[in-house]
Every structure is written in C-alpha cells, then in structure tokens.
N, C-alpha and C. Protein backbone atom coordinates (compact mmCIF):
# COMPACT_ATOMS: atom_id res chain seq x y z
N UNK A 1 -56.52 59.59 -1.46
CA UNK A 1 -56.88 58.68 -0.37
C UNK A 1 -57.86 57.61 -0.84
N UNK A 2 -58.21 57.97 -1.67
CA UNK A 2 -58.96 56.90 -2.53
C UNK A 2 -58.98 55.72 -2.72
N UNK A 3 -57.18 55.19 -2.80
CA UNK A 3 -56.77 54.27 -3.35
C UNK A 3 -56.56 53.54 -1.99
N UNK A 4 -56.64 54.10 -0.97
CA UNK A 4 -55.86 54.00 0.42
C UNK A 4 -56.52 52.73 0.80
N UNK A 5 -56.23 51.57 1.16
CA UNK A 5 -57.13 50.15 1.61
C UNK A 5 -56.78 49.82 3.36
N UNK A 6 -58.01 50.21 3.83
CA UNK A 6 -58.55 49.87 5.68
C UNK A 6 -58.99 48.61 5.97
N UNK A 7 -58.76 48.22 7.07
CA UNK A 7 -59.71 46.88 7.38
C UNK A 7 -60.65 47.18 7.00
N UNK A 8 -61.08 45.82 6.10
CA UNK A 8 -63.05 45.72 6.30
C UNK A 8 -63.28 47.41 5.29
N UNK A 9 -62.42 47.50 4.47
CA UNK A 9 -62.87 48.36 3.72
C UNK A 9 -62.13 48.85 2.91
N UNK A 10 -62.49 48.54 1.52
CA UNK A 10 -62.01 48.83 0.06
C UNK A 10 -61.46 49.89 -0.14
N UNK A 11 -60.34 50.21 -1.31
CA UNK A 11 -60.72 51.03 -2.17
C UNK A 11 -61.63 51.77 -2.38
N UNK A 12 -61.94 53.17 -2.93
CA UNK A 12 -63.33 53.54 -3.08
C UNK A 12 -62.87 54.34 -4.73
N UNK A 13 -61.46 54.20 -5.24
CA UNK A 13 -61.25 54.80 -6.48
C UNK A 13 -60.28 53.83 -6.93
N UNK A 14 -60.20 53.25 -8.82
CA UNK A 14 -59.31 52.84 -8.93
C UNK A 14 -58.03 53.58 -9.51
N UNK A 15 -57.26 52.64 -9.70
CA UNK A 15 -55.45 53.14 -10.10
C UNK A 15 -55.96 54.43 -11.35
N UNK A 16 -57.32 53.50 -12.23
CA UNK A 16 -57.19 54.64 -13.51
C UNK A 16 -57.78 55.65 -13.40
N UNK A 17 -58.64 55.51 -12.12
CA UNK A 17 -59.57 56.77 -12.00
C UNK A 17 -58.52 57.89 -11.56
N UNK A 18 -57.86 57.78 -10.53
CA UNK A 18 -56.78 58.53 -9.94
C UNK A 18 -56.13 58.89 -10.96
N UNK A 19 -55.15 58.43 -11.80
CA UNK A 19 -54.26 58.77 -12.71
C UNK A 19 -55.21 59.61 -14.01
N UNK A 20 -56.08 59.47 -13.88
CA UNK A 20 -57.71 59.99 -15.12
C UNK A 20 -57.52 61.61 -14.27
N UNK A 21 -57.68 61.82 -13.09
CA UNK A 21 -58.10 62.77 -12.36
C UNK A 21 -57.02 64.03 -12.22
N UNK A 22 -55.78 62.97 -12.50
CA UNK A 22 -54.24 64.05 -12.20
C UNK A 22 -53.65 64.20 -13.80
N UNK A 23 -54.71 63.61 -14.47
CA UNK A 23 -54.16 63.89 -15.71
C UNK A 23 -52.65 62.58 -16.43
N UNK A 24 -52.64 61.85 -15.65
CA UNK A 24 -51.36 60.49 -16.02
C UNK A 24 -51.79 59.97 -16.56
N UNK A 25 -51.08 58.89 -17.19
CA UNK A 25 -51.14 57.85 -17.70
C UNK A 25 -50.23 56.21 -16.90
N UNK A 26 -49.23 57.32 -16.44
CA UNK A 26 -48.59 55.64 -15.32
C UNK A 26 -48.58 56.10 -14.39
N UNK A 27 -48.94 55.11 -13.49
CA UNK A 27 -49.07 54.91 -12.25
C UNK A 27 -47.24 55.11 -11.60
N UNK A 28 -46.33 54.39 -11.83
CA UNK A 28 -44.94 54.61 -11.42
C UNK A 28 -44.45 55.72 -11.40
N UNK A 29 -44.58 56.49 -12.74
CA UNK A 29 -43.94 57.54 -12.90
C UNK A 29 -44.89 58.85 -12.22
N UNK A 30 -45.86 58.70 -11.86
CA UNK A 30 -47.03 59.24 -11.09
C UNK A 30 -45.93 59.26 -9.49
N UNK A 31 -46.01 58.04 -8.97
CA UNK A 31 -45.72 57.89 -7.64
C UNK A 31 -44.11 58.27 -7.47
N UNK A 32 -43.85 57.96 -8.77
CA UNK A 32 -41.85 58.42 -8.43
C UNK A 32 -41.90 60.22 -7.95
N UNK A 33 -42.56 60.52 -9.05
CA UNK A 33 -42.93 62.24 -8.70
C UNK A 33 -43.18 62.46 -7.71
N UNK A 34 -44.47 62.29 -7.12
CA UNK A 34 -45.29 62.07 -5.72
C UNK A 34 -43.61 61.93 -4.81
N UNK A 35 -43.34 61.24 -4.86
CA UNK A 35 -42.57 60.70 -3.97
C UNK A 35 -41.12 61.45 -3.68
N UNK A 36 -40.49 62.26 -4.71
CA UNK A 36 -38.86 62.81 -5.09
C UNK A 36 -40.24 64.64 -4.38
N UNK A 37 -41.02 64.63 -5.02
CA UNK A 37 -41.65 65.89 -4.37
C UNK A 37 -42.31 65.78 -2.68
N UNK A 38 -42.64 64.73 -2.75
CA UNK A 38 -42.62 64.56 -0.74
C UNK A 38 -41.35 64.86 -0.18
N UNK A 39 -40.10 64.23 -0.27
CA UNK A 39 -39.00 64.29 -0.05
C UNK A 39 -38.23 65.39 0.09
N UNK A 40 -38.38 66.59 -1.23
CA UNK A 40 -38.20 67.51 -1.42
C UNK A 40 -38.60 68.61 -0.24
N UNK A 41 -40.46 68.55 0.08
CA UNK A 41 -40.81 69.35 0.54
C UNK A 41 -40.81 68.57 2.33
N UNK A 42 -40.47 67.65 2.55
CA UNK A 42 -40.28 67.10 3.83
C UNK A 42 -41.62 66.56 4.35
N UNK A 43 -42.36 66.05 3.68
CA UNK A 43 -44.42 66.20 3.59
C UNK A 43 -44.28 64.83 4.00
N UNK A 44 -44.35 64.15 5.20
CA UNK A 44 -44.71 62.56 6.00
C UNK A 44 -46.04 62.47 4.99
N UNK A 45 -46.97 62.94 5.02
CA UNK A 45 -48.90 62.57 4.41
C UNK A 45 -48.07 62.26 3.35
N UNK A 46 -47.43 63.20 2.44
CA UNK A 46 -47.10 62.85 0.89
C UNK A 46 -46.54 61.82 0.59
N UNK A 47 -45.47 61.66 1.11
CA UNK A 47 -44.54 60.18 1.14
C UNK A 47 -45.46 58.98 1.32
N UNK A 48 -46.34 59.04 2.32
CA UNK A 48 -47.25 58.28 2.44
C UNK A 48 -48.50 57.59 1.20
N UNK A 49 -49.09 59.22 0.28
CA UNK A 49 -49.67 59.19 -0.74
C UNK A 49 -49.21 57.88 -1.98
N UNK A 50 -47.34 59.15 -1.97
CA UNK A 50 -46.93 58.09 -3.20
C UNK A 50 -46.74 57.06 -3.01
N UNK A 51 -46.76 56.74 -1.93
CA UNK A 51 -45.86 54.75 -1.56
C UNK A 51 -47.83 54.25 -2.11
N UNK A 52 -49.08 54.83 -1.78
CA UNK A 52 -50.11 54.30 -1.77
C UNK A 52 -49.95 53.97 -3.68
N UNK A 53 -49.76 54.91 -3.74
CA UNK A 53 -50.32 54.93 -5.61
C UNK A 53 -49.00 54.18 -6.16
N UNK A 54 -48.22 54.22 -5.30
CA UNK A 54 -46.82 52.91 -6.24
C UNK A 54 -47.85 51.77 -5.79
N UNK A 55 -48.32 51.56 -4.57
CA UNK A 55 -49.28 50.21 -4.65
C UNK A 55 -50.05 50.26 -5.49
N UNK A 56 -50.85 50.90 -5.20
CA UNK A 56 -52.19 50.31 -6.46
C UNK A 56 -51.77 50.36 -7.81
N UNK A 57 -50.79 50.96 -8.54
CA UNK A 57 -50.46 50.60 -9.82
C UNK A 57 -49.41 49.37 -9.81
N UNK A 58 -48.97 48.72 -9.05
CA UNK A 58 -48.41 47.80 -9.48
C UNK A 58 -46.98 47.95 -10.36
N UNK A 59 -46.41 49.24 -9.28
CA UNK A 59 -45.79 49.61 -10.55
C UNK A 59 -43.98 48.94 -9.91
N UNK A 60 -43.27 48.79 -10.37
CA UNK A 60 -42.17 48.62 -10.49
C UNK A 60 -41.12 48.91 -9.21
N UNK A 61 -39.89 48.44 -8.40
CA UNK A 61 -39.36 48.98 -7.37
C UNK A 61 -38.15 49.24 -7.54
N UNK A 62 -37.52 48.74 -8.98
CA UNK A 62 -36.21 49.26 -9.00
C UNK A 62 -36.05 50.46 -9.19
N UNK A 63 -36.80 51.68 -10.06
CA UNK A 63 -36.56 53.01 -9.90
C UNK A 63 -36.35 53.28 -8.83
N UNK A 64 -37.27 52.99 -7.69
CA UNK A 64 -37.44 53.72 -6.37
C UNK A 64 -36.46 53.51 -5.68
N UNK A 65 -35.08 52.34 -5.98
CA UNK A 65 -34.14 51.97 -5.06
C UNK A 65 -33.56 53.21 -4.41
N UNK A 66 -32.86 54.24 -5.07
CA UNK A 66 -31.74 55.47 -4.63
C UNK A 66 -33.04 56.14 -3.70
N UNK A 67 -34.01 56.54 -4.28
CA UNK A 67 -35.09 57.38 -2.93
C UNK A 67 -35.54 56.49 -2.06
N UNK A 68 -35.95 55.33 -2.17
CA UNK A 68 -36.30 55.13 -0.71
C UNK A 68 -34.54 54.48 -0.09
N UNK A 69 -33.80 54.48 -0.33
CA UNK A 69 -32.21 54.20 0.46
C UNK A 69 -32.03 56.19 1.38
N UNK A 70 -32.22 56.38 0.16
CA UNK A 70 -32.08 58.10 0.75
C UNK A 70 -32.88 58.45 2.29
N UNK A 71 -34.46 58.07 1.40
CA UNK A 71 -35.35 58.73 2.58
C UNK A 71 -35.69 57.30 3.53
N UNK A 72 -35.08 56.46 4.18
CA UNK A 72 -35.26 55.55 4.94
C UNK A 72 -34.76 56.11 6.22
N UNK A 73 -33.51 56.75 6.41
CA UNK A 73 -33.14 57.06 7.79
C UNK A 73 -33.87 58.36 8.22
N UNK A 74 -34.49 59.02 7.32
CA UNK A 74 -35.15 60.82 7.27
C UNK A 74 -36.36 59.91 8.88
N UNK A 75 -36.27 61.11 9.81
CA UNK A 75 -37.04 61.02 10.83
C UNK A 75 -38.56 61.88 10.75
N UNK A 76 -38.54 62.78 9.31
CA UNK A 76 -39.53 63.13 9.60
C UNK A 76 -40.68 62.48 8.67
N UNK A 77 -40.57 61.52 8.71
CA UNK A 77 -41.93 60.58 8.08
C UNK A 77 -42.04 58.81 9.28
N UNK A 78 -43.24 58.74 8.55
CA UNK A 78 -43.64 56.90 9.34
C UNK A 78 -43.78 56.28 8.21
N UNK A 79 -42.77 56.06 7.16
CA UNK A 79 -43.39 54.60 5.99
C UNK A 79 -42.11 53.85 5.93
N UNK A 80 -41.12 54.00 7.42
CA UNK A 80 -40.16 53.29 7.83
C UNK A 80 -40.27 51.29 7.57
N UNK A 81 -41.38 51.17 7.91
CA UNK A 81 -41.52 49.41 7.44
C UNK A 81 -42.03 48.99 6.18
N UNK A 82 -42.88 50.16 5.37
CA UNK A 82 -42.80 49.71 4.07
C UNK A 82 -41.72 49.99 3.29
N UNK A 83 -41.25 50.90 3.25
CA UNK A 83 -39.87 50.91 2.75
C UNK A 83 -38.76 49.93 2.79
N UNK A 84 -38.58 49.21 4.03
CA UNK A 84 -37.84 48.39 4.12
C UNK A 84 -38.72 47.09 3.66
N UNK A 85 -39.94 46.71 3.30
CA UNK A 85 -40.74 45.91 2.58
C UNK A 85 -40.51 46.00 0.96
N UNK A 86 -40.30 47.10 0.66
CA UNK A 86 -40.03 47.60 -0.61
C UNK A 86 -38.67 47.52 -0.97
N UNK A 87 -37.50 48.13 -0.40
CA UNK A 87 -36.60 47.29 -0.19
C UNK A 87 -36.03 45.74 -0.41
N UNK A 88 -36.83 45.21 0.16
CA UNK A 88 -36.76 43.88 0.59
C UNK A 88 -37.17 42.89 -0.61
N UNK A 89 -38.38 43.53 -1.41
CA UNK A 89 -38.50 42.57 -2.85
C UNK A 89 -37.47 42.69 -3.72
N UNK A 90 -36.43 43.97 -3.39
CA UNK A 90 -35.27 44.22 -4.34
C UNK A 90 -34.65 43.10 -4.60
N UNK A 91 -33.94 42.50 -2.95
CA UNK A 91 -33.36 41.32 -3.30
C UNK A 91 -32.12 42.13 -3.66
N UNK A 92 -31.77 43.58 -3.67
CA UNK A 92 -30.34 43.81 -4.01
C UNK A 92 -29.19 43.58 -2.83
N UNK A 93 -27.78 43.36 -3.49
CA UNK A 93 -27.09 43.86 -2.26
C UNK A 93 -26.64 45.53 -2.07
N UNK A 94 -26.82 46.08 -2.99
CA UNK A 94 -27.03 47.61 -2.53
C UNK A 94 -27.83 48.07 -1.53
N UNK A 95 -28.89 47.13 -1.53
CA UNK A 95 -29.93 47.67 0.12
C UNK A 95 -29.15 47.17 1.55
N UNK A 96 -28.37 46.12 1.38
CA UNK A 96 -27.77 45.63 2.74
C UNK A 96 -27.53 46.84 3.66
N UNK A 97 -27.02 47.94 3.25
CA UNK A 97 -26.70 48.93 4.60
C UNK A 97 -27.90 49.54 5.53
N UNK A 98 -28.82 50.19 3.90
CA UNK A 98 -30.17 50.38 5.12
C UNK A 98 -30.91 49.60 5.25
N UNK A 99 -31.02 48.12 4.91
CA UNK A 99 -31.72 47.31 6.21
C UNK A 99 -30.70 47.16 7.42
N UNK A 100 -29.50 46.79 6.96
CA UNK A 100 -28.72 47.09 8.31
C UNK A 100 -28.95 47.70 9.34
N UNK A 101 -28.97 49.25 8.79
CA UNK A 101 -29.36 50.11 9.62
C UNK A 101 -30.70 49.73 10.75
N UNK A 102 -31.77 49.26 9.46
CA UNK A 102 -33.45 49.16 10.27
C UNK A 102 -32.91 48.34 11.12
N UNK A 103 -32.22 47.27 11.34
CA UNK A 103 -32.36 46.45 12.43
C UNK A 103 -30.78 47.31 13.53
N UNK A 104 -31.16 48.32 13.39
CA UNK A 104 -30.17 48.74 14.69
C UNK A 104 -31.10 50.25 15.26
N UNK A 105 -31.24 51.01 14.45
CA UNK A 105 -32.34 52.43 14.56
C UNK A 105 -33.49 52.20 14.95
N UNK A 106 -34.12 52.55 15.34
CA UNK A 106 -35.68 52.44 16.09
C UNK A 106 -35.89 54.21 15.81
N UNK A 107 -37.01 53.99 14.59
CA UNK A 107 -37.40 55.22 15.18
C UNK A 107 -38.47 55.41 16.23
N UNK A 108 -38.53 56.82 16.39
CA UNK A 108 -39.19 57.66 17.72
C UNK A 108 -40.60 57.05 18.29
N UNK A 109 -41.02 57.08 16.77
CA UNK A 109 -42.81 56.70 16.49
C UNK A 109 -43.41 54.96 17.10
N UNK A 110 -41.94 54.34 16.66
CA UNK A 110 -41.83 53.24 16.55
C UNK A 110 -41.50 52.43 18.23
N UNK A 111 -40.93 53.55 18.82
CA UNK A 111 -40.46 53.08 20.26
C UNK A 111 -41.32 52.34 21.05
N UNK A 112 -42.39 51.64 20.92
CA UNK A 112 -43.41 51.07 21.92
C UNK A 112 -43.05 49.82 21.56
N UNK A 113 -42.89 49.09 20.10
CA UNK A 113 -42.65 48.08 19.39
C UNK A 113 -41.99 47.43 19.98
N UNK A 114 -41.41 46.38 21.28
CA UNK A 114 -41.29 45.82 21.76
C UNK A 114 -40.71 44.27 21.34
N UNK A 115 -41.68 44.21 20.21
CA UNK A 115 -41.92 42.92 19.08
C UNK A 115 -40.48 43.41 17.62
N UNK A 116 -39.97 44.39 17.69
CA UNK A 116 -38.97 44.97 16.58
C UNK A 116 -39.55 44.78 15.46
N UNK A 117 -40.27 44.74 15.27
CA UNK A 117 -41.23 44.14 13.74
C UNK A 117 -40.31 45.24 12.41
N UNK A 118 -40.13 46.49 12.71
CA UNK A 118 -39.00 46.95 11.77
C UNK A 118 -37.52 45.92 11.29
N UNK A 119 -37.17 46.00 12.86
CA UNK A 119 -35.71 44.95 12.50
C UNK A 119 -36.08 43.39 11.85
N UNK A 120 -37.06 43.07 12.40
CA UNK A 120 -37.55 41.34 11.73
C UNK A 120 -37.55 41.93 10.63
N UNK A 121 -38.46 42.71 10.16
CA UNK A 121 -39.00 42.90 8.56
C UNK A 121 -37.41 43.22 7.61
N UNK A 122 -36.19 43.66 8.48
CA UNK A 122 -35.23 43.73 7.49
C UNK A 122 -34.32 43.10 7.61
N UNK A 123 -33.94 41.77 8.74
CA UNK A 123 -33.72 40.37 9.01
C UNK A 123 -33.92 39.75 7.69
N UNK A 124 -35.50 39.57 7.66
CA UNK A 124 -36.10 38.62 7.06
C UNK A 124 -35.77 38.90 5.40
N UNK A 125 -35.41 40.60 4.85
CA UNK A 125 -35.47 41.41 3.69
C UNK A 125 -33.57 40.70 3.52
N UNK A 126 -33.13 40.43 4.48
CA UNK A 126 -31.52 40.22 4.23
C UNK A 126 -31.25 39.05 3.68
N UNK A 127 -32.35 38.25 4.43
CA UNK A 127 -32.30 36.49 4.21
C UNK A 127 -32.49 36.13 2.87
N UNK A 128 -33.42 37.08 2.24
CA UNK A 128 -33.45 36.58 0.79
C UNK A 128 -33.00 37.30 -0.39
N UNK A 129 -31.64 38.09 -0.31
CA UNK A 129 -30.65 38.77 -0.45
C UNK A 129 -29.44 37.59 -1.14
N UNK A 130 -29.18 37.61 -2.05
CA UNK A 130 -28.39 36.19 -2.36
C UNK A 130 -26.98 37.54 -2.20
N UNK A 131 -25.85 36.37 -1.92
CA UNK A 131 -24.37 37.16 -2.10
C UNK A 131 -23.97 37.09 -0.31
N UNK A 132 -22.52 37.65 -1.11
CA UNK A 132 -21.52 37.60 0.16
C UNK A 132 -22.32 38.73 1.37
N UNK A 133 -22.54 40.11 0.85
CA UNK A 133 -23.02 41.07 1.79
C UNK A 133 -23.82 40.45 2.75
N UNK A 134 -25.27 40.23 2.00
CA UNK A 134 -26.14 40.02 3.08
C UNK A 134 -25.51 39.04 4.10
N UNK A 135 -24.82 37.89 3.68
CA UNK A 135 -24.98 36.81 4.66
C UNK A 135 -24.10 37.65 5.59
N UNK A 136 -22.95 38.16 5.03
CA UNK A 136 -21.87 38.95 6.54
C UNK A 136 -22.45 39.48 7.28
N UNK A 137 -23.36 40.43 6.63
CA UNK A 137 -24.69 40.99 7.61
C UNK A 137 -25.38 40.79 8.52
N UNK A 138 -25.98 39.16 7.81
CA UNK A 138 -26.25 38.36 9.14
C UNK A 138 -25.64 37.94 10.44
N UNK A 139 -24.24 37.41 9.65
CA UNK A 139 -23.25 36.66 10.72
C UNK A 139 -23.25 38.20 11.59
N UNK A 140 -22.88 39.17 11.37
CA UNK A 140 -22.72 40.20 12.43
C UNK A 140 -24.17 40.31 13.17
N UNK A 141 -25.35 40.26 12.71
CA UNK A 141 -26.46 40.57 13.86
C UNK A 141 -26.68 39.26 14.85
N UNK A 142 -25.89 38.12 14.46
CA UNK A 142 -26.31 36.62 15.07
C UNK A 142 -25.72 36.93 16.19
N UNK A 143 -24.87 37.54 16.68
CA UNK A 143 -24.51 38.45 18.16
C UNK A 143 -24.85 39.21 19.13
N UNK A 144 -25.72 39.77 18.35
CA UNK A 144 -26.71 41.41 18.40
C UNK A 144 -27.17 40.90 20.31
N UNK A 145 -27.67 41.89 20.83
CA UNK A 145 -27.09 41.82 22.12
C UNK A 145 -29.17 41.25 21.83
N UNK A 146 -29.62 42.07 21.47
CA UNK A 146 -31.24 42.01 20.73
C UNK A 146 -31.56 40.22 21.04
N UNK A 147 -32.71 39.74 21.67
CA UNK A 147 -32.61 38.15 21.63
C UNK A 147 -33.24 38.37 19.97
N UNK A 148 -34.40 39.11 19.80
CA UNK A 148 -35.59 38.87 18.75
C UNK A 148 -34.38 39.16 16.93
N UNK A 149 -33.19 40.41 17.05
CA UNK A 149 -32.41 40.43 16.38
C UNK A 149 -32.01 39.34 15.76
N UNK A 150 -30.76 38.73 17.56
CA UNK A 150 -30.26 37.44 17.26
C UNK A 150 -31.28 35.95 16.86
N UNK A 151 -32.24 35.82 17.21
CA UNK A 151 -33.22 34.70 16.91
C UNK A 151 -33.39 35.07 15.33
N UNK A 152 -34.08 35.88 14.94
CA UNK A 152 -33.86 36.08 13.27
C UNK A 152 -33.25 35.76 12.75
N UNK A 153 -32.14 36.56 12.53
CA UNK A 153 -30.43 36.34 12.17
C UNK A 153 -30.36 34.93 12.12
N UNK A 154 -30.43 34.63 12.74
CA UNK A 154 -30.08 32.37 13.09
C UNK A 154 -31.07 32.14 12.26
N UNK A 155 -32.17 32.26 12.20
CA UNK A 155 -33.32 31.60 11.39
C UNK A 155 -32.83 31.98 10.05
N UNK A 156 -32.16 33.33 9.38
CA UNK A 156 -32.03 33.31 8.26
C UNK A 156 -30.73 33.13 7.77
N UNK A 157 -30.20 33.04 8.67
CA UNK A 157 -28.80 31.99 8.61
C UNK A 157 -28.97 30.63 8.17
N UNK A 158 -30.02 30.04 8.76
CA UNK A 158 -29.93 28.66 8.32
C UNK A 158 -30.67 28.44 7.26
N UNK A 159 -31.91 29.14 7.25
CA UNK A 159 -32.83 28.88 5.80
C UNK A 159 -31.67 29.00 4.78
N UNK A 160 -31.05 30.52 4.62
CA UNK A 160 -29.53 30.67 3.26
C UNK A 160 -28.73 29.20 3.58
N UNK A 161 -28.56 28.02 4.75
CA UNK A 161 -27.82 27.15 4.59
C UNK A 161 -25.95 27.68 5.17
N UNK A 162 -26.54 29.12 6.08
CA UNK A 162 -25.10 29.65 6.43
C UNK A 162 -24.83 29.70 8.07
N UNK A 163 -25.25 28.48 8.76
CA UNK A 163 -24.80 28.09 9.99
C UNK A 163 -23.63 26.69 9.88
C-alpha cells in the first residue's frame, strides 16, 4: 500500500523499496505474478495491489493483454475502469470485444454512475484503436439506445474521420 497514491498525498515507499522488500528486481514481472495469483485466488484487494505496482514501475502492458481481457468481465473485483484504461494504451484490435463489452455491462458496484464513465473510458479506448474492428465497433454503438454511448461513438467517429 505503500506505493498506493491519495489526494493530497504521496507515495510513502518507492517502486525499489517495495521490490527491495519482496526480494525482486522488476517491477512487471513482480505485478504479472501479483496479478495471475489475484486471479487465481479470486482476491479484489490483490488485483488491486498488482495493477498498483504495474503503476509505479512503469512497467510494460502488452504482457498483461490475455489477463486483464480474461479478468475484465470477472464480477468479483472493482479495477473494471483501469483495466479498460490499460487496455486502452494497447491500441490493439484484440481488445475491441472487451471494451465492447465495457460499454454495454455495468457492473453492480458501478450502478450509481449515471455519467457511464466505464463505457466513455472504452468509447474513447476504441477511438484510438486504428483498423477495420474498432471503427465497426463504433458504427454499431452510434445507435446505442444510451444518449452518453451514442454521443461518444459520434465524437470518435469523427475525430478517426469515420462519419
């Protein structure tokens, strides 16, 4: 929790102290572990841990593509919008289905959200998605019964130049 960053309040350990403490040397291969062992044991805090320590090391997101695609629809965790943030720097079209998904699923936790800030965040993760997928993707949510869906969708329809 160390590494964990609050409003109006730091860090209180860095990347090397942590990895000094568990005995590592990388930070990635630290958090991939962390992370295939949250998953494993079904641990929401843990999943949470490793997504922290993939931040503070700076470490890499293409490993993580197949686990966080896996554990994105799993209901028993909340790191549903970083994931699809994480996701989203991929820039692959292999992610198109589960952001798809984010902008149709709402999870449980998430139900007050009003604002869809999940579905924007994987709108916005589609828009800068080069290739045939994403844009079809789009053209199908530019319908979406959703106004905040469909308003996205159009906005990243036209930024790609595909209205």
């Amino acid at each position: 929790m160390g590494l964990a960053v609050a409003p109006c309040s730091p860090p209180t350990r860095t990347i090397d102290e942590v990895l000094a403490h568990f005995g590592e040397s990388d930070g990635g291969v630290m958090a991939f572990r962390l992370l295939r062992d949250a998953m494993e044991r079904r641990d929401a805090d843990d999943v949470e841990m490793a997504l922290i320590v993939h931040a503070a090391a700076d470490a890499s997101v293409e490993e993580f593509l197949e686990p966080l695609i896996e554990l994105f629809p799993a209901e028993w965790h909340r790191e549903h919008e970083d994931i699809v943030s994480m996701l989203g720097r991929l820039r692959s079209p292999q992610t198109v289905p589960t952001l798809v998904l984010a902008t149709r699923w709402v999870p449980e936790y998430l139900d007050w959200d009003e604002n869809r800030a999940l579905a924007v965040k994987a709108i916005w993760a589609l828009g800068a998605i080069p290739g045939p997928e994403a844009r079809e993707a789009l053209e199908g949510l530019r319908d979406d019964e959703d106004e905040i869906i469909r308003e996205n969708a159009v906005k990243q329809l036209a930024r790609r130049g595909g209205l």
